[in-house]
N, C-alpha and C. Protein backbone atom coordinates (compact mmCIF):
# COMPACT_ATOMS: atom_id res chain seq x y z
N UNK A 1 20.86 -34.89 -22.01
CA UNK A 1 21.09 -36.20 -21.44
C UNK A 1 22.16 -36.09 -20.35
N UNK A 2 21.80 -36.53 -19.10
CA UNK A 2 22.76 -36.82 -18.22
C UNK A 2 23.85 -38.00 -17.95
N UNK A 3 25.20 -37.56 -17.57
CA UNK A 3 25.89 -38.85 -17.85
C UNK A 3 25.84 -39.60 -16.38
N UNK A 4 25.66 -40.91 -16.21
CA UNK A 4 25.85 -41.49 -14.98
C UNK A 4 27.20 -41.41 -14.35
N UNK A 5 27.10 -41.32 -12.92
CA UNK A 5 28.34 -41.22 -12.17
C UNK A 5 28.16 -43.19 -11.95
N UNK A 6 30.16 -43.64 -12.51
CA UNK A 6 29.65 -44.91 -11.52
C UNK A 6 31.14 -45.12 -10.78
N UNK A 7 30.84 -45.53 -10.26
CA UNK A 7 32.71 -45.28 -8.77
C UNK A 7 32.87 -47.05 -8.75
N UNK A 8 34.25 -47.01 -8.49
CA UNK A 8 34.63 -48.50 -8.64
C UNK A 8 33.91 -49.35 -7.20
N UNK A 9 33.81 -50.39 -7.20
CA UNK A 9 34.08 -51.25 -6.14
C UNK A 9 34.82 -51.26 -4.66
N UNK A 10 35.20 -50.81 -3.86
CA UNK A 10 35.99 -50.56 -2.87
C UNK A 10 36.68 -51.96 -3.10
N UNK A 11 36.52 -53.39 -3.43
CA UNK A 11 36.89 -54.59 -3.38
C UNK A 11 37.44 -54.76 -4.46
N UNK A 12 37.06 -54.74 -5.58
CA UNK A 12 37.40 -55.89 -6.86
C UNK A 12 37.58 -54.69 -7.95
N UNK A 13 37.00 -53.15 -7.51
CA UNK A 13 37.05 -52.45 -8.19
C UNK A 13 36.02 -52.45 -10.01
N UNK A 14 35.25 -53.42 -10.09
CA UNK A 14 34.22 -53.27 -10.91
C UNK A 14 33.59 -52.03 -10.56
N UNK A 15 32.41 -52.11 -11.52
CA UNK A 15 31.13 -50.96 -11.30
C UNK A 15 30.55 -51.32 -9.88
N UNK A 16 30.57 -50.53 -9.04
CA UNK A 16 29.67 -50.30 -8.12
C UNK A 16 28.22 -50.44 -8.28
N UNK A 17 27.36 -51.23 -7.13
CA UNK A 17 26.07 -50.99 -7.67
C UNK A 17 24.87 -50.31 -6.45
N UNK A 18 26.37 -49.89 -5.75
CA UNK A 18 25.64 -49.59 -4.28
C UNK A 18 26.46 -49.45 -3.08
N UNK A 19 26.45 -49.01 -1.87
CA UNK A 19 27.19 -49.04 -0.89
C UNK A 19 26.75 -49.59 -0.08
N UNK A 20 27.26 -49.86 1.20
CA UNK A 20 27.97 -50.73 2.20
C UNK A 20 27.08 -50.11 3.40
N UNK A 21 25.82 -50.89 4.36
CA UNK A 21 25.23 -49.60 5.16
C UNK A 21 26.33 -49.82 6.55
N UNK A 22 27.08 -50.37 6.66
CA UNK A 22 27.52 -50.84 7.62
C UNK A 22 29.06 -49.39 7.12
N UNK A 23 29.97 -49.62 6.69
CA UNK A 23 31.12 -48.54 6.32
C UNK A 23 30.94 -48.03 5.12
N UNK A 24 30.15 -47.86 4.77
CA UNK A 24 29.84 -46.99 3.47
C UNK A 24 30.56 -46.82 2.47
N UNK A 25 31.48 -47.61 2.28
CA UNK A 25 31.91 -48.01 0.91
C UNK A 25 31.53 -48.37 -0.22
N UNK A 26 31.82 -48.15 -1.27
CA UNK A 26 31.20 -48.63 -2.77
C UNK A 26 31.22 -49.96 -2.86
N UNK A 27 30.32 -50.65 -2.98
CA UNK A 27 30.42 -52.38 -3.39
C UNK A 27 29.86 -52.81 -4.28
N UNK A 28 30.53 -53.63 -5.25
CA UNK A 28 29.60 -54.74 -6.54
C UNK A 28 28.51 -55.59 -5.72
N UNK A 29 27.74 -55.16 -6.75
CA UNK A 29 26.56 -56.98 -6.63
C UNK A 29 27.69 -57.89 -5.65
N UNK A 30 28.83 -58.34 -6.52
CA UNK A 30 29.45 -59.23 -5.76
C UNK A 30 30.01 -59.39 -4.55
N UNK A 31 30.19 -57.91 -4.24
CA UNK A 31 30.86 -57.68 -2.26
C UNK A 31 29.86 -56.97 -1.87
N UNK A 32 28.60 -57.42 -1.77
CA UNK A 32 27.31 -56.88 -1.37
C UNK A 32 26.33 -57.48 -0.54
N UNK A 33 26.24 -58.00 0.43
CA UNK A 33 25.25 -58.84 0.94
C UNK A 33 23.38 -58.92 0.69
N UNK A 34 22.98 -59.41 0.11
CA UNK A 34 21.80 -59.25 -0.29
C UNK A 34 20.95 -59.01 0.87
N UNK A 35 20.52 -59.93 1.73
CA UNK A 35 20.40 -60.18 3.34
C UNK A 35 20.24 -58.47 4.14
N UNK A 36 22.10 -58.53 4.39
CA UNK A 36 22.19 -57.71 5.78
C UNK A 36 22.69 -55.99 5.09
N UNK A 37 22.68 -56.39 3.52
CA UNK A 37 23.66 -54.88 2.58
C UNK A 37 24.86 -54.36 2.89
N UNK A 38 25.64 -55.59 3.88
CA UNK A 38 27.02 -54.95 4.02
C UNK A 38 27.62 -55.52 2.81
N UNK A 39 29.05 -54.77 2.92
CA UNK A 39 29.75 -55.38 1.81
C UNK A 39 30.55 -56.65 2.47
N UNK A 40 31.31 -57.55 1.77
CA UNK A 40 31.85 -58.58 2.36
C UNK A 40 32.43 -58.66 3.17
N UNK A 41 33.68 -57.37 3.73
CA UNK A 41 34.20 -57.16 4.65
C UNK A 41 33.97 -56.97 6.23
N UNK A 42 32.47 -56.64 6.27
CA UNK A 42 31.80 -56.29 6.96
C UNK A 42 30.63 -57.15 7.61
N UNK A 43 30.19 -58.09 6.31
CA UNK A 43 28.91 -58.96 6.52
C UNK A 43 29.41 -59.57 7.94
N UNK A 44 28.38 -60.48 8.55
CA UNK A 44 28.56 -61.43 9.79
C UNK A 44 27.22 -61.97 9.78
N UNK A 45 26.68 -62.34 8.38
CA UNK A 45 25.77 -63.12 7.74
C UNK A 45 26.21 -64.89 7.58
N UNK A 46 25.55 -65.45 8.13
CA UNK A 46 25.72 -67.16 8.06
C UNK A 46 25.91 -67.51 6.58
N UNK A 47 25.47 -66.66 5.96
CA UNK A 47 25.76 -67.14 4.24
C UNK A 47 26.16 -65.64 3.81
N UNK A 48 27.56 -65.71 4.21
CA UNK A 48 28.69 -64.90 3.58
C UNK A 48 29.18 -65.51 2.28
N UNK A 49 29.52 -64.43 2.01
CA UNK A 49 29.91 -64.57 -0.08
C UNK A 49 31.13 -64.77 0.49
N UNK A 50 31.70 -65.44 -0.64
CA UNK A 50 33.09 -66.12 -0.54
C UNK A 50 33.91 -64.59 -1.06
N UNK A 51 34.78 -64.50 -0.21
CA UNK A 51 35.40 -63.19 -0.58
C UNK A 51 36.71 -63.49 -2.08
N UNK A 52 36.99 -62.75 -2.76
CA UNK A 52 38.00 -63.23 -3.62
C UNK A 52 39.40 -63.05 -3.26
């Protein structure tokens, strides 16, 4: 059995569920843009996630 690698959040530091195509950082579901796949820092999506 293999163990999963999972790397924090670049943001909030949760589980990562993916990176950032824009700076390639680790981002949660939550600093993730569904849309454009940047993370929040990055988005310039009309329906930006409220950053914390």
């Amino acid at each position: 059995m293999q163990e999963t690698l999972t790397y924090p959040c670049s943001i909030c530091n949760e589980a990562a569920a993916g990176i950032c195509v824009y700076c390639t950082k680790d981002a949660c579901p939550n600093h993730r843009c569904d849309k454009c796949k940047r993370c929040s820092d990055c988005c310039d999506c009309e329906l930006r996630r409220n950053k914390d």
